[in-house]
Protein backbone atom coordinates (compact mmCIF):
# COMPACT_ATOMS: atom_id res chain seq x y z
CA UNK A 1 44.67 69.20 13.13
CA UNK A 2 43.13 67.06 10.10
CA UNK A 3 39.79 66.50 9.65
CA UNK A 4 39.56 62.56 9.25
CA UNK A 5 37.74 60.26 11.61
CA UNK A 6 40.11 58.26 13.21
CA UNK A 7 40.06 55.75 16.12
CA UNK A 8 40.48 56.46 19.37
CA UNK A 9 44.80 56.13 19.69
CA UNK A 10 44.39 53.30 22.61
CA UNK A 11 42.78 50.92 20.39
CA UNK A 12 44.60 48.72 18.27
CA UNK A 13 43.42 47.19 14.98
CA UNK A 14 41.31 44.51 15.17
CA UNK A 15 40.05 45.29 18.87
CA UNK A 16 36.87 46.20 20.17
CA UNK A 17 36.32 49.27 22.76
CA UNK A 18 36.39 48.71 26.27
CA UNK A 19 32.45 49.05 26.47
CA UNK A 20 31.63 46.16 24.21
CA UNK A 21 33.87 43.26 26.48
CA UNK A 22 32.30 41.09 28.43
CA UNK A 23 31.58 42.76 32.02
CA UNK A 24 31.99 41.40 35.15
CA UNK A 25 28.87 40.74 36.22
CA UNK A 26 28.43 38.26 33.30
CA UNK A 27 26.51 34.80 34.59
CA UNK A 28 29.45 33.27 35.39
CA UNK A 29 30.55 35.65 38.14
CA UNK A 30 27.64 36.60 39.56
CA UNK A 31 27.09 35.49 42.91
CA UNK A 32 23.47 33.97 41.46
CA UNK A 33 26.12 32.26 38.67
CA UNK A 34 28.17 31.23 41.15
CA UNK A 35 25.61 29.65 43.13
CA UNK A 36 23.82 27.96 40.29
CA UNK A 37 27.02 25.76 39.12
CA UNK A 38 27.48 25.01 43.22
CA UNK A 39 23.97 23.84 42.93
CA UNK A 40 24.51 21.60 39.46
CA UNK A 41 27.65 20.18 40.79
CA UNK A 42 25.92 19.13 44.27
CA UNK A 43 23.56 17.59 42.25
CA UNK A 44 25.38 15.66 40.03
CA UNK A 45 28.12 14.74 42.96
CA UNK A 46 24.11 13.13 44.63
CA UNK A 47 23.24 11.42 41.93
CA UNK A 48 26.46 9.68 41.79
CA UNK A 49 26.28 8.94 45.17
CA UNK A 50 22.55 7.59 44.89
CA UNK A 51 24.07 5.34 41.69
CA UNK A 52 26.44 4.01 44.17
CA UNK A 53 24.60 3.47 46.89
CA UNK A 54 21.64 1.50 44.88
CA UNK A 55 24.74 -0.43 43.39
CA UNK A 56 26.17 -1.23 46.61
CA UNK A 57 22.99 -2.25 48.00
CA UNK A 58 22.36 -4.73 44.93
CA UNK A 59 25.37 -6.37 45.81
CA UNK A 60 24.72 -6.85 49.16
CA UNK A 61 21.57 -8.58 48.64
CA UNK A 62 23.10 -11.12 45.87
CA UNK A 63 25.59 -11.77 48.00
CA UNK A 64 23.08 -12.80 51.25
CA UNK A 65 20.95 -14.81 48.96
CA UNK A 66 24.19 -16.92 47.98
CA UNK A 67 25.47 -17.01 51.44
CA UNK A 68 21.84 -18.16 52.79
CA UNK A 69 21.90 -20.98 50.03
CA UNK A 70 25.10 -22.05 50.83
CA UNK A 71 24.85 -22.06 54.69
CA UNK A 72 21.10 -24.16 53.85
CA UNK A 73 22.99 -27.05 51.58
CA UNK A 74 25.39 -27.47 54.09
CA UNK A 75 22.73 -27.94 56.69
CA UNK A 76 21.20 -30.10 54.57
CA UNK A 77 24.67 -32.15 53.84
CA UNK A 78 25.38 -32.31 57.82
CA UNK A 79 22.17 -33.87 58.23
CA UNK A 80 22.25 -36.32 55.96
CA UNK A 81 25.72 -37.45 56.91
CA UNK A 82 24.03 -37.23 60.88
CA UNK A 83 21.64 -39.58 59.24
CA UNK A 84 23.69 -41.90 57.31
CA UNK A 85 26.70 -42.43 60.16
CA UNK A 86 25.48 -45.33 62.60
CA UNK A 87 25.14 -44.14 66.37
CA UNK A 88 29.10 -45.54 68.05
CA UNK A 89 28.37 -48.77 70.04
CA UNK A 90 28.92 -48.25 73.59
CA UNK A 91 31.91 -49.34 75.17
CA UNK A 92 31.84 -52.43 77.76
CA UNK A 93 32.77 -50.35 81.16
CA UNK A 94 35.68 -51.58 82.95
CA UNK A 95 35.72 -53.64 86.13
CA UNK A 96 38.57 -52.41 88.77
């Protein structure tokens, strides 16, 4: 047999031995990994929720301080039309 270095015959050209991929325990697949995106994404999914919530709640208190002020100026309107309609004159009973 020659006497040349030559690669290993189950490696192409261009690719890298088997020892330099990436392994399996890399961050991503690590059960520590795993847990740690679980743990971003439950945040994130709260936050969202907290956004929505505070959002929701806004609304609901604009729209009670508009309901309030309209159910007040009515009151206010029936009373002044109570006040400005003259009391109905009684009717003369009837004699049988």
């Amino acid at each position: 047999m020659g006497g040349g270095a030559r690669a290993p015959p189950f490696l192409l050209e261009g690719d890298s031995p088997i020892s330099e991929l990436p392994s399996k325990k890399s961050a991503s697949r690590t059960a520590n990994g795993v847990f740690a995106a679980w743990e971003t994404r439950t945040a994130l999914v709260k936050q969202e929720m907290a956004a929505e919530s505070a959002a929701n709640d806004a609304k609901t208190k604009r729209l009670k301080a508009l309901r309030l002020a309209k159910e007040a100026e009515e009151r206010a309107q029936a009373a002044t039309k109570a006040a400005q309609t003259p009391a109905p004159k009684p009717r003369p009973k009837r004699i049988t």
